[in-house]
Structures are given as C-alpha cells and as structure tokens.
C-alpha atoms as a PDB file:
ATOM      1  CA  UNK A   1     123.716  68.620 164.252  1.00  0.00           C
ATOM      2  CA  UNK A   2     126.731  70.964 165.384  1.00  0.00           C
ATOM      3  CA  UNK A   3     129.724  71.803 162.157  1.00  0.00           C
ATOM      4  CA  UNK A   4     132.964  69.825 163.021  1.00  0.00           C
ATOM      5  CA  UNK A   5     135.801  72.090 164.039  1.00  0.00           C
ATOM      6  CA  UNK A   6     139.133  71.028 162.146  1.00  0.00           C
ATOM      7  CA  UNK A   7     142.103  72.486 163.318  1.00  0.00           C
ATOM      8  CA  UNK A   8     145.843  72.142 161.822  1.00  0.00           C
ATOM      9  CA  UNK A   9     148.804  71.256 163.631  1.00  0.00           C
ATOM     10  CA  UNK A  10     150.703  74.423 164.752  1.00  0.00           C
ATOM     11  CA  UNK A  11     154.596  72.308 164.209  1.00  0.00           C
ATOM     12  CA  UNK A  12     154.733  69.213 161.947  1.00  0.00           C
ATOM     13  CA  UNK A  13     157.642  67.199 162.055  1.00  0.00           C
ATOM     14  CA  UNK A  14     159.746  64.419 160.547  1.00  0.00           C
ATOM     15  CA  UNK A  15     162.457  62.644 162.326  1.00  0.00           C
ATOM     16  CA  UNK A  16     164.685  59.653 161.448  1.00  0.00           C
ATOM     17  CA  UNK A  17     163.280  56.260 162.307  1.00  0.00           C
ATOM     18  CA  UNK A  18     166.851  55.453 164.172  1.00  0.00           C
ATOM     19  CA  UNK A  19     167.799  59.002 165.497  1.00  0.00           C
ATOM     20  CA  UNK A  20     168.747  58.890 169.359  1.00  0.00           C
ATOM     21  CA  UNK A  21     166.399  60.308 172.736  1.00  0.00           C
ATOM     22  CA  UNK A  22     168.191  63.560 173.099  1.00  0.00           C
ATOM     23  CA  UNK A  23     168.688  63.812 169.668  1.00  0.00           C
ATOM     24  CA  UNK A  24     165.338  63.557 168.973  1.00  0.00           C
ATOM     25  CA  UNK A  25     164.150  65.894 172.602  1.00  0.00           C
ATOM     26  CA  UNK A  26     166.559  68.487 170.798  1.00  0.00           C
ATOM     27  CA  UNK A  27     164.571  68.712 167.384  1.00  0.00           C
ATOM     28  CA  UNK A  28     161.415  68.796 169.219  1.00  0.00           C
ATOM     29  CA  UNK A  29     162.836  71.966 171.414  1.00  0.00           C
ATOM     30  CA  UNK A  30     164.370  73.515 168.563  1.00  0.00           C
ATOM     31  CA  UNK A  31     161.061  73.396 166.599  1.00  0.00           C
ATOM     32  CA  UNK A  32     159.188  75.043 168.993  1.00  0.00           C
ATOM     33  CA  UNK A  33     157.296  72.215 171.124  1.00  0.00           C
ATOM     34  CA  UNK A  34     157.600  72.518 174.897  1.00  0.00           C
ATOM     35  CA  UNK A  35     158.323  69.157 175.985  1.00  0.00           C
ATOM     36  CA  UNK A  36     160.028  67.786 178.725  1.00  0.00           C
ATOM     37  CA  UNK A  37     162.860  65.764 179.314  1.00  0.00           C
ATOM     38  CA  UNK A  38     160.644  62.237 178.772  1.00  0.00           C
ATOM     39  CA  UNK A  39     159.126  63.873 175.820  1.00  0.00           C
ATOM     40  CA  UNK A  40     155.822  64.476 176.651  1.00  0.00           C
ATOM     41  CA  UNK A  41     154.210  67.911 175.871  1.00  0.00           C
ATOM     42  CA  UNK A  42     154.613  70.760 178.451  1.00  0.00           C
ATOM     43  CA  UNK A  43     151.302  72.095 176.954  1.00  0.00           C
ATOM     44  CA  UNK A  44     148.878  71.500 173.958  1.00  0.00           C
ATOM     45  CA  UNK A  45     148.454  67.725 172.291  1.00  0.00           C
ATOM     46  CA  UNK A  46     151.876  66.179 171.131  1.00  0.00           C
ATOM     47  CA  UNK A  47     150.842  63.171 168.261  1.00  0.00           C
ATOM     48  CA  UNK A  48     153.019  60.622 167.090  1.00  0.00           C
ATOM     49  CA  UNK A  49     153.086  58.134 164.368  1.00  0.00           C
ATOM     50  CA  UNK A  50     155.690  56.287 162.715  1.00  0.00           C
ATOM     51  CA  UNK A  51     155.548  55.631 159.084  1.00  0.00           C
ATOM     52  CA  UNK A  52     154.521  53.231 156.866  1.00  0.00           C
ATOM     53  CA  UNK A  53     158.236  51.892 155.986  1.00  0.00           C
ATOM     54  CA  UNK A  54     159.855  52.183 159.793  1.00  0.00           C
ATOM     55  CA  UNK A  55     162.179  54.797 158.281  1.00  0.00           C
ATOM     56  CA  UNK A  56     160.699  58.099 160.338  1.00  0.00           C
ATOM     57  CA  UNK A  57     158.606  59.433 163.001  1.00  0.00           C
ATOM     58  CA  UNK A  58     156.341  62.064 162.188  1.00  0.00           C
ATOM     59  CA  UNK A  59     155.053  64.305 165.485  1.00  0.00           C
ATOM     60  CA  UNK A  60     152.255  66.911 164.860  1.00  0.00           C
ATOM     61  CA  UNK A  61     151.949  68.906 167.916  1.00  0.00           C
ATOM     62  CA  UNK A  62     148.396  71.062 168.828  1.00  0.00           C
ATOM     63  CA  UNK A  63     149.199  74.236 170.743  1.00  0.00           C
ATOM     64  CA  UNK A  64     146.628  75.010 172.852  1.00  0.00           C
ATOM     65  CA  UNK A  65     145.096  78.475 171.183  1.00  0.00           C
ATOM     66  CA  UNK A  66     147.469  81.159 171.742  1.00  0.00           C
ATOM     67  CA  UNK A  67     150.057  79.558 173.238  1.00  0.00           C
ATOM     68  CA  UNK A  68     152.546  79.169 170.372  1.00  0.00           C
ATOM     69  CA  UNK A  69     152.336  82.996 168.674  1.00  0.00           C
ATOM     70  CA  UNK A  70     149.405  84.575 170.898  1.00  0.00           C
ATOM     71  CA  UNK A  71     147.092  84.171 168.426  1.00  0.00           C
ATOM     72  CA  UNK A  72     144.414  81.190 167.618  1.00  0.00           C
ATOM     73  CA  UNK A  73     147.212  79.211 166.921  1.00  0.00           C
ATOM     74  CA  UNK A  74     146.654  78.077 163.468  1.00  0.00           C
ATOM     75  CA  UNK A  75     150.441  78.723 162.112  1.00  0.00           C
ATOM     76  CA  UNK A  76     151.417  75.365 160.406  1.00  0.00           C
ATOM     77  CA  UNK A  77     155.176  74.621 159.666  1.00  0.00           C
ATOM     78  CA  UNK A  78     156.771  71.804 158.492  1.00  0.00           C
ATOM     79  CA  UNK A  79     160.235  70.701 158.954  1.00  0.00           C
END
C-alpha cells in the first residue's frame, strides 16, 4: 500500500464572518493568493470553510509546487 502524501497550506487565512466582496478579494491579494475578481484561484487549490460560530471564514490556499516561492511550496503563514 503506497505512504499518504500530506502537504500544508502555503497561505492560511482568517477573515471576518461579515467583511464585504472586495474587502475580502483585497485580503486574499494582499496575502499572496492569485485570485480573480469572483474569487476563485488563478492557480493551485483555494479551500474555504466558515467556522463553527458564523463569526469568520477561514481560506487555506494550496500553491501548486513552486508557484508561490519557486520552491516545493511548503511555506505556511498564517494571518
């Protein structure tokens, strides 16, 4: 049976619940995820989930491998 490959998140991020579109297209940007202006991912995986309590949105996004710092992509950063 093959090993399971595990790979972090390359940006991790946690945005108000209640925080507007471009507001929230502008955090993505500034924290390093290509997206476009609907929000979807210009490259890579973009995941979201919203929390438990309704109160934020947490996106992960998966660069695809050296797309974010020419490397394998494994830096991990939260904001």
């Amino acid at each position: 049976m093959a090993k399971a490959t595990h790979r972090k998140a390359t940006v991790t991020l946690k945005l108000p619940f209640d925080i507007p579109s471009d507001a929230e297209l502008t955090a993505l940007r500034d924290a390093g995820i290509p997206v476009n202006d609907l929000g979807v991912a210009a490259s890579g995986f973009l995941y979201m989930r919203t929390t438990s309590d309704y109160r934020s949105h947490i996106f992960r996004w998966f660069a695809n491998s050296g797309s974010m710092d020419g490397s394998d992509g494994e830096m991990a950063s939260m904001r």
